[in-house]
Structure formats: structure tokens, C-alpha cells
N, C-alpha and C. Protein backbone atom coordinates (compact mmCIF):
# COMPACT_ATOMS: atom_id res chain seq x y z
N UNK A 1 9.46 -6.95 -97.06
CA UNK A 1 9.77 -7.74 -95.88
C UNK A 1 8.53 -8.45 -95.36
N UNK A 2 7.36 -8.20 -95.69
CA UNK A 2 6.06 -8.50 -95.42
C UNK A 2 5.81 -9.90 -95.70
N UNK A 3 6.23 -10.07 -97.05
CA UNK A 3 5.79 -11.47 -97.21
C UNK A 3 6.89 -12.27 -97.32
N UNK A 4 8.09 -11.91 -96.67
CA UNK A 4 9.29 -12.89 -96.63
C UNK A 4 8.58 -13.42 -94.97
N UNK A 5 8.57 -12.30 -93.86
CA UNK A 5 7.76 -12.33 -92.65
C UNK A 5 6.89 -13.66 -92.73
N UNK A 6 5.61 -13.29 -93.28
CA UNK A 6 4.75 -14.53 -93.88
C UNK A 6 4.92 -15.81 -93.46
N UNK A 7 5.92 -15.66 -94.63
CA UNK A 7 6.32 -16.82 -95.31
C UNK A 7 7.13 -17.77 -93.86
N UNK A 8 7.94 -17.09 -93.28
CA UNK A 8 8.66 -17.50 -92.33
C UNK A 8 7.46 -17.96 -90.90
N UNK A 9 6.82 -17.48 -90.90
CA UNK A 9 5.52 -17.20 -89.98
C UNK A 9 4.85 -18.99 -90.17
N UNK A 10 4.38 -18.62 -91.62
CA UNK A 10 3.82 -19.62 -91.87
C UNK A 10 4.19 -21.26 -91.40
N UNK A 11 5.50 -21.04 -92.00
CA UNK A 11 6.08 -22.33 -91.90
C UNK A 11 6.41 -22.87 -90.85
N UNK A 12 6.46 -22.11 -89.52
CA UNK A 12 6.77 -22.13 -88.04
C UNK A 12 5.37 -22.93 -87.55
N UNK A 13 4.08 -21.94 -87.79
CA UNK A 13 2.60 -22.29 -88.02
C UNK A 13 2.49 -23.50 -88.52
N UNK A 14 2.87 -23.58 -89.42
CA UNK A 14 2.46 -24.97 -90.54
C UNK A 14 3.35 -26.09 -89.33
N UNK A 15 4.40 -26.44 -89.10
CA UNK A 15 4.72 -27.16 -88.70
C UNK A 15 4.15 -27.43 -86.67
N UNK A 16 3.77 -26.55 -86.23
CA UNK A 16 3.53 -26.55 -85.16
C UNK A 16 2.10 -27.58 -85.46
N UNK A 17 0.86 -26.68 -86.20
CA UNK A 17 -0.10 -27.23 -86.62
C UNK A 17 -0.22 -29.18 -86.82
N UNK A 18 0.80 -29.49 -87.18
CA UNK A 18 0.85 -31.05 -87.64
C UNK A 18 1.13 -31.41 -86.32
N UNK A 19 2.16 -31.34 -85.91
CA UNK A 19 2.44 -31.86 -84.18
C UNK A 19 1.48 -31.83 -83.31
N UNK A 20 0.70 -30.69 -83.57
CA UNK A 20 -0.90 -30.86 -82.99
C UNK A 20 -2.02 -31.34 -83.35
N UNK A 21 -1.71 -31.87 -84.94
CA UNK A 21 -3.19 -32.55 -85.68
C UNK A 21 -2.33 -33.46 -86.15
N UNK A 22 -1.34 -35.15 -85.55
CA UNK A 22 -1.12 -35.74 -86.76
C UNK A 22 -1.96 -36.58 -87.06
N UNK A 23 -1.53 -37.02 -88.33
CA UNK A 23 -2.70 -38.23 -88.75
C UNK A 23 -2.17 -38.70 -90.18
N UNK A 24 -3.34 -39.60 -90.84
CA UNK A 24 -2.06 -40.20 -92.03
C UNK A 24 -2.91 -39.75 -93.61
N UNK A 25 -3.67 -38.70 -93.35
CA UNK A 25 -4.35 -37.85 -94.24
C UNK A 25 -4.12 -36.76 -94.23
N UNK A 26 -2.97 -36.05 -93.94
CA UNK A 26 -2.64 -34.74 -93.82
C UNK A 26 -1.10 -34.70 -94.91
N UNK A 27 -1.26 -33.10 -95.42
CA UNK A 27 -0.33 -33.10 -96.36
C UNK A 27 1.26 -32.80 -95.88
N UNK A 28 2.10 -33.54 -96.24
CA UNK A 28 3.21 -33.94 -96.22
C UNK A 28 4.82 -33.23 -96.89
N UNK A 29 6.04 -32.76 -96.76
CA UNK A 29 6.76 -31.92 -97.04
C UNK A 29 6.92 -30.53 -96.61
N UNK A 30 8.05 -30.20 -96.99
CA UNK A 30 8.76 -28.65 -96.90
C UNK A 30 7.87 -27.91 -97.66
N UNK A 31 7.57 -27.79 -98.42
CA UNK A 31 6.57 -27.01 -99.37
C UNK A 31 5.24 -27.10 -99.30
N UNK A 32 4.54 -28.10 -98.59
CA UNK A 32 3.39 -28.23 -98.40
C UNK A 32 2.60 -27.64 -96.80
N UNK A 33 3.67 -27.88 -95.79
CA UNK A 33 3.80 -27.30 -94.50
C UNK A 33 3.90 -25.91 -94.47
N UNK A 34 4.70 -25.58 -95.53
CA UNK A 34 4.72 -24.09 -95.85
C UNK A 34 3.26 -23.19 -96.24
N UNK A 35 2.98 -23.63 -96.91
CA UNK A 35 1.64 -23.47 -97.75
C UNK A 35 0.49 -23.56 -96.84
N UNK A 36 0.75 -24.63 -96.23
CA UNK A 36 -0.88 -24.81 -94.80
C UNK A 36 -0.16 -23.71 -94.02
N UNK A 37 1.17 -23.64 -93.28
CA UNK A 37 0.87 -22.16 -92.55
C UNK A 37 0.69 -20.80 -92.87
N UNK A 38 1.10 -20.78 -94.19
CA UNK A 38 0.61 -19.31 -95.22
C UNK A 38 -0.29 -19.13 -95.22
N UNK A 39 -1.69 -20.37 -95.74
CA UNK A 39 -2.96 -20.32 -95.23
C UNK A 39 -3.21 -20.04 -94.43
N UNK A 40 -3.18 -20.90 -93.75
CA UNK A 40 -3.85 -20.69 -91.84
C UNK A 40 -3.55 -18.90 -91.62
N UNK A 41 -1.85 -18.30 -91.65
CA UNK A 41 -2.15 -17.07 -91.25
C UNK A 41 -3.21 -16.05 -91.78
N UNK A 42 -3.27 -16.41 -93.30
CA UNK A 42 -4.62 -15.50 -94.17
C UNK A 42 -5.80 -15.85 -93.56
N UNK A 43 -6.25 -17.11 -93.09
CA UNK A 43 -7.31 -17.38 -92.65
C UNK A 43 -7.19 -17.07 -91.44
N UNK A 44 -6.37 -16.67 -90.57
CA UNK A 44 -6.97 -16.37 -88.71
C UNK A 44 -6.75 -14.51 -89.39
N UNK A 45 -5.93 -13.94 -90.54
CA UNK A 45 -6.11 -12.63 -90.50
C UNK A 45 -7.02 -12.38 -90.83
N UNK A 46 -7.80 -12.76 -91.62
CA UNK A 46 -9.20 -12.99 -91.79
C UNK A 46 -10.06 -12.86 -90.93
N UNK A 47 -10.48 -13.61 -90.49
CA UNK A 47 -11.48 -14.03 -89.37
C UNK A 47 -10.75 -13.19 -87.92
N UNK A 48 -10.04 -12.46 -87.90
CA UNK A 48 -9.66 -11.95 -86.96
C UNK A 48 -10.02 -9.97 -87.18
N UNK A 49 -10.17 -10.51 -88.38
CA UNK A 49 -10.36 -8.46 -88.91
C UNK A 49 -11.76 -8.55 -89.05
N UNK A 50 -12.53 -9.63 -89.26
CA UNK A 50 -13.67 -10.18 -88.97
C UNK A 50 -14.37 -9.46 -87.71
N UNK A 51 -13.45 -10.46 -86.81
CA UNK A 51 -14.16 -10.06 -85.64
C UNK A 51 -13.85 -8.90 -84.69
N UNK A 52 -13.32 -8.31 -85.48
CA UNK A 52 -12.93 -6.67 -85.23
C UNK A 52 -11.11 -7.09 -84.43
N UNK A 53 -10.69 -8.28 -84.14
CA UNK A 53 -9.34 -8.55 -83.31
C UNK A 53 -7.99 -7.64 -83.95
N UNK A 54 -8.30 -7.58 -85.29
CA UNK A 54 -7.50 -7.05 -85.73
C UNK A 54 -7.55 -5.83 -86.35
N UNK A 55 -6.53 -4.98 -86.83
CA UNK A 55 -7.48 -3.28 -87.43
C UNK A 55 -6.74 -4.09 -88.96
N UNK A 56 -7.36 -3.11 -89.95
CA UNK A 56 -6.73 -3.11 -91.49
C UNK A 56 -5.40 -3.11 -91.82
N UNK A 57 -5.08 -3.75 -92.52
CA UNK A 57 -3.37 -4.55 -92.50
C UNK A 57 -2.79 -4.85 -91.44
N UNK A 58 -3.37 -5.12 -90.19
CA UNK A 58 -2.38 -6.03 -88.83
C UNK A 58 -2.58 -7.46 -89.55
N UNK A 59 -2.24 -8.23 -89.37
CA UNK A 59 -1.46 -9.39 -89.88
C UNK A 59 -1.65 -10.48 -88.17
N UNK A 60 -2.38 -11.56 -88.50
CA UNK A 60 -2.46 -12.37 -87.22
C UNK A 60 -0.90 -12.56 -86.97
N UNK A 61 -0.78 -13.07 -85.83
CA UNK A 61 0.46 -13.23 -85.24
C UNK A 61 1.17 -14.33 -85.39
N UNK A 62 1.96 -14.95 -84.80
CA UNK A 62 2.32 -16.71 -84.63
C UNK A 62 1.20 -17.40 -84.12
N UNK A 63 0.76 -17.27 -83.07
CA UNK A 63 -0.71 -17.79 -82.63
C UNK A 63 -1.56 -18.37 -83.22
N UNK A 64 -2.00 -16.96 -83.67
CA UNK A 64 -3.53 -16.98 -84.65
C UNK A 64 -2.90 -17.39 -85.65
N UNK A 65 -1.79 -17.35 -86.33
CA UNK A 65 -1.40 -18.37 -87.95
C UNK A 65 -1.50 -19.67 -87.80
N UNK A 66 -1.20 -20.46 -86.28
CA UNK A 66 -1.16 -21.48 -86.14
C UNK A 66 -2.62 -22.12 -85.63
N UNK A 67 -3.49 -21.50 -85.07
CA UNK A 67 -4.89 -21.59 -85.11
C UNK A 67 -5.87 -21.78 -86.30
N UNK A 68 -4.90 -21.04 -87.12
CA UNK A 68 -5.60 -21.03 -88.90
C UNK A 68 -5.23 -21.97 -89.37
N UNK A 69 -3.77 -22.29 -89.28
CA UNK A 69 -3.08 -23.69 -89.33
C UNK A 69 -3.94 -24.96 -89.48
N UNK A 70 -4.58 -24.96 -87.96
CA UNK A 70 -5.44 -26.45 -87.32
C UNK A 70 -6.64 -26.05 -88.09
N UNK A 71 -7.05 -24.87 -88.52
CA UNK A 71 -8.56 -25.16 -89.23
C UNK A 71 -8.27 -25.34 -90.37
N UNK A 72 -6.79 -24.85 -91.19
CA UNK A 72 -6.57 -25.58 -92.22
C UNK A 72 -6.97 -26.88 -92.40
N UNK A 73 -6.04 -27.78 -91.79
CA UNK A 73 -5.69 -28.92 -91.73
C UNK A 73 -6.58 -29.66 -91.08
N UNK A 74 -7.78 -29.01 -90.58
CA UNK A 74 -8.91 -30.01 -90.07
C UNK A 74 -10.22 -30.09 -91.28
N UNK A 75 -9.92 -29.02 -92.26
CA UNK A 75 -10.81 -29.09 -93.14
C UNK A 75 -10.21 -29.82 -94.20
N UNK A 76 -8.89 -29.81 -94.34
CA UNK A 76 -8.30 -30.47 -95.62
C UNK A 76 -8.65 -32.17 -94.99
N UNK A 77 -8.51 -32.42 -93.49
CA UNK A 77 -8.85 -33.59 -93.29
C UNK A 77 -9.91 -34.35 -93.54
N UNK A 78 -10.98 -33.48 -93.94
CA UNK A 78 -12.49 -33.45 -94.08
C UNK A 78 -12.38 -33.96 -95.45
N UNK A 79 -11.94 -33.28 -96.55
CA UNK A 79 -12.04 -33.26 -97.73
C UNK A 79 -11.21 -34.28 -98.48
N UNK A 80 -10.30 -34.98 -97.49
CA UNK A 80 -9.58 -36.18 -98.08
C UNK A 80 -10.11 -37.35 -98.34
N UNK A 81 -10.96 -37.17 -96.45
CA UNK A 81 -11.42 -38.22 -95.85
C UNK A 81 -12.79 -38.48 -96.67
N UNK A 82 -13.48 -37.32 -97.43
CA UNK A 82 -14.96 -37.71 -98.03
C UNK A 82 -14.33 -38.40 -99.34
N UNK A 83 -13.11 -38.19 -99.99
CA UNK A 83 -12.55 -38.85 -101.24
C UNK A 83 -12.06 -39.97 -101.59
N UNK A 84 -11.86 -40.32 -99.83
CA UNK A 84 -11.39 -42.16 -100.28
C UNK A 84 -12.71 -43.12 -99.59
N UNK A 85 -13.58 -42.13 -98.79
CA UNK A 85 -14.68 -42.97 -98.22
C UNK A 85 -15.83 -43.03 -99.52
């Protein structure tokens, strides 16, 4: 149920994330929105067990997935933007 959770997590994340970062260098679709909020949650669980926020296997929340979300998607913005400049 963990990574159906996720998965559902993510994609809530992923789409919140764009409504808050749009732009016309950011990745696009059902499957791709999915994927940036799957990220983002590994990356705020991350950086959240990091900074002690979280204990071993807590899992960031909706929040923090969608916080991971925007640093997704602000670094993928980075890395587009150095490829067509």
C-alpha cells in the first residue's frame, strides 16, 4: 500500500507544484507530473530525515512532497534552460 500511497501522493504534489511554478520549460503530461511528484516526495523525505524532521521510514507528507515538487521542477528548469541557451 506504500507505494500505491506514493504514487497517489505524488501526483497530487506533482500537479500542485506546476500551478505554482508554470512556465514553458517544464515537463508536460499524466506520466510526467506523476514522476516530478514521486520525486519531489523522495527528495523532501530525504532532506527531511536529513534534518532530523523525519525518523527512519516516515515518508514526507503532501506538503513536503510538494515542496520537493518545486525543487524538482526548479532544477529541471535550470537544466533545460542551460540546453537551449
Amino acid at each position: 500500500m506504500g507505494i500505491i500511497w506514493t504514487i497517489i501522493i505524488g501526483f497530487i504534489a506533482g500537479v500542485i507544484a506546476k500551478f505554482i511554478m508554470p512556465g514553458n520549460n517544464e515537463p508536460s503530461g499524466f506520466i510526467m507530473t506523476t514522476i516530478l511528484g514521486i520525486v519531489g516526495a523522495f527528495v523532501a523525505s530525504y532532506l527531511g530525515r536529513a534534518l532530523g524532521w523525519y525518523s527512519p521510514g516516515e515518508g514526507a507528507g503532501l506538503i513536503g512532497a510538494v515542496v520537493g515538487a518545486i525543487i524538482v521542477l526548479f532544477v529541471y528548469g535550470l537544466i533545460t534552460s542551460r540546453r537551449t541557451a
